[in-house]
C-alpha atoms as a PDB file:
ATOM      1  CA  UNK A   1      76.255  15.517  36.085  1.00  0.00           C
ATOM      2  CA  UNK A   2      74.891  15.233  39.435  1.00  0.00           C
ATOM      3  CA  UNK A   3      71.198  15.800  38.688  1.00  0.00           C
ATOM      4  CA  UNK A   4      70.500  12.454  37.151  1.00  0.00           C
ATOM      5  CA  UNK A   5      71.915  10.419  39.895  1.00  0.00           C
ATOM      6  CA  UNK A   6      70.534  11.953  42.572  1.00  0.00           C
ATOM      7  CA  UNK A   7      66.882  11.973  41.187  1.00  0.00           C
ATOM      8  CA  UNK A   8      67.925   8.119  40.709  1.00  0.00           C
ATOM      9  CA  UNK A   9      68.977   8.103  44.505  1.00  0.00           C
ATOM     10  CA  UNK A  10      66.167   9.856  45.932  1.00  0.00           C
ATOM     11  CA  UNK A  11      63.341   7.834  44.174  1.00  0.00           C
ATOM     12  CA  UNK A  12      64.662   4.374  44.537  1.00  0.00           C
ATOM     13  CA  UNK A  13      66.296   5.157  47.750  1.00  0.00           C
ATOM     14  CA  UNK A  14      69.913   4.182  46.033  1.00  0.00           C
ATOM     15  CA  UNK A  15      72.797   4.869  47.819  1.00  0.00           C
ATOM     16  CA  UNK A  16      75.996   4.232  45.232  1.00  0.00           C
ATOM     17  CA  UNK A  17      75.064   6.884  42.117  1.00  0.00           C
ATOM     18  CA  UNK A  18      74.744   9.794  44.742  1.00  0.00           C
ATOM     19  CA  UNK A  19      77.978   8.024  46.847  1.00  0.00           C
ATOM     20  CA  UNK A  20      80.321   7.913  43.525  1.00  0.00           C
ATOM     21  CA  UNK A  21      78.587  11.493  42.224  1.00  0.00           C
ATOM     22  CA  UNK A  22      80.292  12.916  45.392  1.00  0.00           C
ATOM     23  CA  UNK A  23      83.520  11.082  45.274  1.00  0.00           C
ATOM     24  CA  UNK A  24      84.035  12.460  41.544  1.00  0.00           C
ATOM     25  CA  UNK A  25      83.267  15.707  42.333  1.00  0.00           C
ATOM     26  CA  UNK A  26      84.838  15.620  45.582  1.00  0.00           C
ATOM     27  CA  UNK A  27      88.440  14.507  43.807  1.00  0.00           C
ATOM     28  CA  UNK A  28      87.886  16.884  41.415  1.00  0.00           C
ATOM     29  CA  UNK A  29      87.388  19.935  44.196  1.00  0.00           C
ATOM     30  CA  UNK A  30      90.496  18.723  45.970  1.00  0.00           C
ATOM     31  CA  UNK A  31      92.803  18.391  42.555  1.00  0.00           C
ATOM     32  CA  UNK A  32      92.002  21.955  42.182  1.00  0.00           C
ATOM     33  CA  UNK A  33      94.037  22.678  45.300  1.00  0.00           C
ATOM     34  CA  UNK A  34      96.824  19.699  44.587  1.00  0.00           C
ATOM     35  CA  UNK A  35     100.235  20.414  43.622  1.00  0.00           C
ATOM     36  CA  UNK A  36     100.468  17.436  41.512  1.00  0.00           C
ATOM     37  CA  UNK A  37     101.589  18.097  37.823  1.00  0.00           C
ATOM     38  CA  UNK A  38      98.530  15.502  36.099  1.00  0.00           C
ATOM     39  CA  UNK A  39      94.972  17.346  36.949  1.00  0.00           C
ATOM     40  CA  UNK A  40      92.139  14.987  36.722  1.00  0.00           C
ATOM     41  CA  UNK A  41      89.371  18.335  36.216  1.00  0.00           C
ATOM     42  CA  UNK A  42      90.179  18.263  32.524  1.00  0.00           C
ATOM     43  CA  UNK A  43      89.933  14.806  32.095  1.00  0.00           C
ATOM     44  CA  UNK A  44      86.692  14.851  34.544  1.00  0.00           C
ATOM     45  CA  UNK A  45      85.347  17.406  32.128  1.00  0.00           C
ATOM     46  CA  UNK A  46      85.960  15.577  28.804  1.00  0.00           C
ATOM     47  CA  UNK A  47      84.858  12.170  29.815  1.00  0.00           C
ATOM     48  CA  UNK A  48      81.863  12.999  32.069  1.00  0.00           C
ATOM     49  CA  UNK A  49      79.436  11.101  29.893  1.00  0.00           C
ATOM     50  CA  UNK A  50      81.318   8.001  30.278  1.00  0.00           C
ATOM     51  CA  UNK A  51      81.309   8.358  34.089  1.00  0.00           C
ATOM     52  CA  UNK A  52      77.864   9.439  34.271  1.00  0.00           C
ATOM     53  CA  UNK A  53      77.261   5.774  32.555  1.00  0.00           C
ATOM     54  CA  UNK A  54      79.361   3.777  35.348  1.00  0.00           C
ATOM     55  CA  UNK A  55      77.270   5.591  37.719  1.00  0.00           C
ATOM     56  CA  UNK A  56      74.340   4.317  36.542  1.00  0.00           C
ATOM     57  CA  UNK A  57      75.604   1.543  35.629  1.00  0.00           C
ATOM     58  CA  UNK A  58      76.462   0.411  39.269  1.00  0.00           C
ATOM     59  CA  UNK A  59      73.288   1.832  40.466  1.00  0.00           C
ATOM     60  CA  UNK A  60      71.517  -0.461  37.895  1.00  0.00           C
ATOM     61  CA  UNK A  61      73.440  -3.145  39.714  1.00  0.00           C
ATOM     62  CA  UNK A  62      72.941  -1.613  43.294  1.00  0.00           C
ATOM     63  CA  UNK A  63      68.863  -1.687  42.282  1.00  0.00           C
ATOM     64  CA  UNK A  64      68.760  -5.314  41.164  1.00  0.00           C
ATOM     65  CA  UNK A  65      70.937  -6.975  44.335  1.00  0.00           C
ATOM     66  CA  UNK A  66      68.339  -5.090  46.608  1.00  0.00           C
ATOM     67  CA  UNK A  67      64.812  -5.528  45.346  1.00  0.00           C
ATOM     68  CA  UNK A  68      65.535  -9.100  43.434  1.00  0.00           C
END
């Protein structure tokens, strides 16, 4: 899921799909070491296209605000 984004971040020198990239993965790495009963790694894994799309959504955004 990463791959996309950070291609995106690197050539257009975007900062919010790489920023969000790591907060999703980053919750994801610490649920696996939570206690809590609801686990958001299965529902990261079955909805991962639909987050993939906010991320480029906002960097769509993110890319029109700066060079507009």
């Amino acid at each position: 899921m990463g791959a996309l984004p950070t291609y995106i971040a690197v050539r257009n020198r975007l900062r919010s799909p790489l920023l969000l990239t790591v907060l999703f993965t980053g919750y994801c790495f610490w649920d696996s070491f939570s206690t809590s009963m609801e686990s958001f790694t299965p529902l990261y894994y079955g909805v991962w296209p639909f987050l993939l799309a906010i991320i480029l959504l906002v960097g769509g955004v993110e890319y029109y605000l700066r060079y507009s």
